[in-house]
Protein backbone atom coordinates (compact mmCIF):
# COMPACT_ATOMS: atom_id res chain seq x y z
CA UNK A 1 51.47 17.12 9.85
CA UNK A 2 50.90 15.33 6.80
CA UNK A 3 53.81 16.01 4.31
CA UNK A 4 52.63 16.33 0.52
CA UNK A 5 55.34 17.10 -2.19
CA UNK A 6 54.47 18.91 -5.19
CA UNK A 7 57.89 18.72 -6.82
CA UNK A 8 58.48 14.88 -8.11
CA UNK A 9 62.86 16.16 -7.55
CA UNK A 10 61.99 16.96 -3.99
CA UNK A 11 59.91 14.37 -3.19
CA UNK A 12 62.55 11.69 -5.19
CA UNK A 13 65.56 13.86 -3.37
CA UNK A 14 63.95 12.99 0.38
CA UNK A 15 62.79 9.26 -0.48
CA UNK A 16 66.41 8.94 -1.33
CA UNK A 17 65.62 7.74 -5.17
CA UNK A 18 67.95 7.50 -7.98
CA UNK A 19 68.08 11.15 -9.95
CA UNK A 20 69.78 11.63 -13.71
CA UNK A 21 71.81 14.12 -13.89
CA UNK A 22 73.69 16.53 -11.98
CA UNK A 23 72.30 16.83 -8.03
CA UNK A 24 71.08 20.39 -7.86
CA UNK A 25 72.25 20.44 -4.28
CA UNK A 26 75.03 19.14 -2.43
CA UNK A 27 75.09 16.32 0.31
CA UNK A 28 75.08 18.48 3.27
CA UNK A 29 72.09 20.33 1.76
CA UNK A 30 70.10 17.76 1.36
CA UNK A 31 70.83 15.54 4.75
CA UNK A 32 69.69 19.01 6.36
CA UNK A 33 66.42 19.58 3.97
CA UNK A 34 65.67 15.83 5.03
CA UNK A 35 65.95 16.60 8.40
CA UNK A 36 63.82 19.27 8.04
CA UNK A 37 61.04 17.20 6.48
CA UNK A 38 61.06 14.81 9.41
CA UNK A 39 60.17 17.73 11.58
CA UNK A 40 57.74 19.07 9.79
CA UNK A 41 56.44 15.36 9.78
CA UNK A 42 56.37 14.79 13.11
CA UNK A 43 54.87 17.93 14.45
CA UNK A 44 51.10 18.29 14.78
CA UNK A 45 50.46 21.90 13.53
CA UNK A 46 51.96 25.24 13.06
CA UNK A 47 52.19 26.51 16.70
CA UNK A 48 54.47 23.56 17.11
CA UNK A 49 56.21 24.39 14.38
CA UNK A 50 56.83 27.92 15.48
CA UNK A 51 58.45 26.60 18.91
CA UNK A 52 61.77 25.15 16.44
CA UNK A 53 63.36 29.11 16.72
CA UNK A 54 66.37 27.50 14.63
CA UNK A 55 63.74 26.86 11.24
CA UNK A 56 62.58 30.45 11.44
CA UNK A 57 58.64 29.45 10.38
CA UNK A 58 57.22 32.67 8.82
CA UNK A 59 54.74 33.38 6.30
CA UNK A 60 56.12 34.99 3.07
CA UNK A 61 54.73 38.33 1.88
CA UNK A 62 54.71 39.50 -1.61
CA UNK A 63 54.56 37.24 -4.79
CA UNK A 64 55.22 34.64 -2.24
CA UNK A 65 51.84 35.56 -0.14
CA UNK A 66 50.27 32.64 1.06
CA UNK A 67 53.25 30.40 1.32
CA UNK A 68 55.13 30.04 4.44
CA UNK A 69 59.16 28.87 5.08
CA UNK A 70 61.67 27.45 7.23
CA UNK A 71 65.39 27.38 7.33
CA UNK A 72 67.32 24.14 6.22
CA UNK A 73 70.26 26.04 6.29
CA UNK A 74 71.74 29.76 6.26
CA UNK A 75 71.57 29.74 2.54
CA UNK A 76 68.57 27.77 2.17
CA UNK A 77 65.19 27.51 3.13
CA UNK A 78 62.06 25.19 2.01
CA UNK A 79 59.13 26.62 0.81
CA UNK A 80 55.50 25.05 1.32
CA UNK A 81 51.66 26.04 1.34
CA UNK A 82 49.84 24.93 4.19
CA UNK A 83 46.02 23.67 4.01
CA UNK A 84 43.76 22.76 6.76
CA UNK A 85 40.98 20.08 6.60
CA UNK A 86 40.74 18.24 9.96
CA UNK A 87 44.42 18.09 10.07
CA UNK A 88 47.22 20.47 8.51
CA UNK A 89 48.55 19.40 5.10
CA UNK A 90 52.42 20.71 4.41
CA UNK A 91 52.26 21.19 0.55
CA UNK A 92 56.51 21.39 -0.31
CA UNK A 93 57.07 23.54 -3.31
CA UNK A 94 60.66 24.53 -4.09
CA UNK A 95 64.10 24.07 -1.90
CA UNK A 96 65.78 27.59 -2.78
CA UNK A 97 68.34 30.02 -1.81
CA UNK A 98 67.08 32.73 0.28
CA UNK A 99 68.76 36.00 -1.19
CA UNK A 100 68.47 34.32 -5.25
């Protein structure tokens, strides 16, 4: 799938740029979250997606309705919107804590 970020701090985070401040996440986090990125990458569409039972892909209901998830880790999970044209777009929103 094609992997568009719509967070500049995510999309600097998993290119591995320089951030100011204070990393919102720690090391581990974020060697897992790119990890997770690389899958979604390198998959072709969401019924491959669903065969990774460890990233528990599911659609989120509520305010989140429309968006979808998988795990990075057991605390967090990345959030993204997915559009289809001739191929499936992965549109990355947030990198959050499941039960915040």
């Amino acid at each position: 799938m094609v992997i568009k970020f719509e967070s500049q701090y995510l999309e600097k985070l998993y290119t591995g740029e320089s951030q100011k401040g204070k990393p919102k996440y720690s090391d581990a986090v974020i060697t897992k979250f790119k990890k997770t990125v690389l899958i979604l990458k390198n998959v072709s569409n969401t019924v491959e997606l669903s065969k990774f039972r460890g990233l528990n892909f599911e659609s989120l209901k509520g305010e989140k309705s429309g968006f979808f998830s998988v795990r990075v880790d057991k605390s967090y999970r990345l959030e993204f919107r997915i559009t289809k044209d001739v191929i499936e777009i992965v549109h990355i929103e947030e990198l959050s804590k499941h039960y915040q």
